[in-house]
Structure formats: structure tokens, C-alpha cells
Protein backbone atom coordinates (compact mmCIF):
# COMPACT_ATOMS: atom_id res chain seq x y z
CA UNK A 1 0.00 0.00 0.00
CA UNK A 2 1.03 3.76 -0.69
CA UNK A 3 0.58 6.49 1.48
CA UNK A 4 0.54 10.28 0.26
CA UNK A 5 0.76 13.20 1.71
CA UNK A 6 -0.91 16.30 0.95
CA UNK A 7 1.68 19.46 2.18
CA UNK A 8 0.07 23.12 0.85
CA UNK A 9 1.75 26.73 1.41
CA UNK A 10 -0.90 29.36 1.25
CA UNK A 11 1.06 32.92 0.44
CA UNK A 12 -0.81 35.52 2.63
CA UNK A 13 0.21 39.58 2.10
CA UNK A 14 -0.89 41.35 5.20
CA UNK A 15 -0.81 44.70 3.46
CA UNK A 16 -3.44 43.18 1.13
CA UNK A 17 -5.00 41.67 3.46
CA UNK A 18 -6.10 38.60 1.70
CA UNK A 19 -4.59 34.84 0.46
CA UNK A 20 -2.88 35.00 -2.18
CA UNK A 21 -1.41 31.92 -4.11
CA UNK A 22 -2.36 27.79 -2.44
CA UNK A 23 0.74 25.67 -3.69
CA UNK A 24 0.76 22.37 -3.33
CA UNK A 25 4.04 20.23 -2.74
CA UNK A 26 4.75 17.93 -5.72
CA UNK A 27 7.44 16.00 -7.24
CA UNK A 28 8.94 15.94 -10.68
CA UNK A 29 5.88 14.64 -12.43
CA UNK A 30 3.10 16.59 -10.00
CA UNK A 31 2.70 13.61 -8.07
CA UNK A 32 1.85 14.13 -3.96
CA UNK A 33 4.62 12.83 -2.05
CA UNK A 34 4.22 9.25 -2.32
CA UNK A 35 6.19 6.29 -0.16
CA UNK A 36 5.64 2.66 0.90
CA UNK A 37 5.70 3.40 4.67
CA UNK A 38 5.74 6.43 6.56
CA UNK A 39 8.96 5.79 7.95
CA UNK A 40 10.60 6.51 4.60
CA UNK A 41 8.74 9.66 4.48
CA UNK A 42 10.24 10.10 7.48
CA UNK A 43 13.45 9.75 6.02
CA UNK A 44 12.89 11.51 3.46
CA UNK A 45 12.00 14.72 4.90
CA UNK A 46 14.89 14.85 7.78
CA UNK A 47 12.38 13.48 10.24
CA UNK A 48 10.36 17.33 10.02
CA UNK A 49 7.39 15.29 9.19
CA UNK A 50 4.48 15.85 11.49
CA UNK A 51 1.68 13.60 10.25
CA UNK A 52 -1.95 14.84 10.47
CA UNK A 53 -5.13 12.49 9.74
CA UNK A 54 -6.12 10.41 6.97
CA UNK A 55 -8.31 12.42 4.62
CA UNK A 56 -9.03 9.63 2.07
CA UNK A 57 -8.26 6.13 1.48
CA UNK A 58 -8.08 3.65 -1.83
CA UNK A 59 -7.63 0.38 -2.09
CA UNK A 60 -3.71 1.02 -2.88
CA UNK A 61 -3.35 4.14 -0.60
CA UNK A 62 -3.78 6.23 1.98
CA UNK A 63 -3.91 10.03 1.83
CA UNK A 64 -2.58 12.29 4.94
CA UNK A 65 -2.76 16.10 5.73
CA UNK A 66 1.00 16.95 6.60
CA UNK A 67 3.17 20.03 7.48
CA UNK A 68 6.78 20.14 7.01
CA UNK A 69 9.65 22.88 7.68
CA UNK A 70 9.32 25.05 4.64
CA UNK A 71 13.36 24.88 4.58
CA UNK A 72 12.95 20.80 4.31
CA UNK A 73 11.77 20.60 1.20
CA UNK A 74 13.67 17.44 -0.39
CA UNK A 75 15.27 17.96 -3.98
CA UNK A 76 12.87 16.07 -6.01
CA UNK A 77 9.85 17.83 -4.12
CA UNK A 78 8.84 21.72 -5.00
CA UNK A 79 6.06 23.95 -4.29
CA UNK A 80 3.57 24.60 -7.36
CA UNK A 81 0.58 26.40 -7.29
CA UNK A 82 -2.72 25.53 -7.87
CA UNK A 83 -3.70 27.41 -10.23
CA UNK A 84 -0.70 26.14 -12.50
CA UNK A 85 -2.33 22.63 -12.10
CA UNK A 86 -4.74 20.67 -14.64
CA UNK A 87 -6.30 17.48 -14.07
CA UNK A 88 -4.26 16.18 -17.29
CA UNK A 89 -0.87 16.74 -15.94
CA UNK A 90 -1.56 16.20 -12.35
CA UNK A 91 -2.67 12.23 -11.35
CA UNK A 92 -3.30 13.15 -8.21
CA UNK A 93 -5.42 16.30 -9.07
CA UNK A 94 -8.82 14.59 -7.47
CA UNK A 95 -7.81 14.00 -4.35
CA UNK A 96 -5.67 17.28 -3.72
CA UNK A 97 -9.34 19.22 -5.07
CA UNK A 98 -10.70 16.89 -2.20
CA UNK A 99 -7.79 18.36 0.62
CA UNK A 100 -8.24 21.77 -0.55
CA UNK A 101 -12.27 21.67 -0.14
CA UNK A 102 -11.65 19.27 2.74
CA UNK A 103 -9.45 22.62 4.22
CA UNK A 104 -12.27 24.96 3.24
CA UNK A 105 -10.53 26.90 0.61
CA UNK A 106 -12.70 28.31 -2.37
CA UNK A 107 -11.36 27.62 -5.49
């Protein structure tokens, strides 16, 4: 079984006083962070994990809310917004609609 994480950045400019850009960490192919066991996520991200709930499950995998140390970020992993996103590049576009909503953000 799999188990994904969903990490998001929301940009917020006080002087505006609104949100500004939801990104949503990825890999290389804008996949969610994706590992056989959450110890090797754990590994993966210097042990700055912290682990939230389990938002969704499959058959193949399970789906968690997570924060990490914005300065943890490993190299294959980036930040992309949402709004660069499409359901045709992103295979996991579904379920991060489902976190965001989930998170009651308007989209």
C-alpha cells in the first residue's frame, strides 16, 4: 500500500489583506509525495514530518494532511501552485481538489 501526503503553502500579504497563491508540494511529475511506509517519508523529509489524519483512502493508498519545515523541502519535491495545475498533468489532481475543499478553501 502507498501512502501520500498532501503538504500546501498558502502565500498571505498582510498589506493586502487577503490569500494570495495555495501551492501544493509535488514532485517531478506533479505527483503528492508518495512512499511505501511512513517511515521513509520520514526519512525523506529529515524526520520534520508531522503527520496529520487520513483524509481519504483507496484500495492502494492512503492520503494524509501533513506540514513540514518550509526549509525541508527534499530535492525532487517543490512547491507549485494551484492554479498552474490541470487534471491532465496532475494524477493526483482529485484528491488534492478533495484536501483543498476538505481545508475549506474556495477555489
Amino acid at each position: 500500500m502507498n501512502h501520500k501526503l498532501f503538504i500546501a503553502k498558502l502565500d498571505f500579504k498582510p498589506e493586502l489583506n487577503r490569500h494570495q497563491d495555495l501551492s501544493i508540494l509535488l514532485s517531478k511529475d506533479l505527483s503528492l509525495p508518495t512512499a511505501k511506509s511512513l517511515t521513509k517519508f520520514r526519512e525523506n523529509f529529515n524526520n520534520q514530518l508531522k503527520l496529520g489524519k487520513i483524509f481519504f483512502e483507496t484500495p492502494d493508498a492512503k492520503y494524509y494532511f501533513a506540514i513540514i519545515t518550509p526549509n525541508q523541502i527534499p530535492k525532487n519535491y517543490s512547491y507549485i501552485k494551484f492554479s498552474n495545475l490541470s487534471e491532465n498533468s496532475t494524477p493526483d489532481y482529485k484528491i488534492i481538489l478533495k484536501a483543498i475543499k476538505i481545508l475549506g478553501y474556495k477555489i
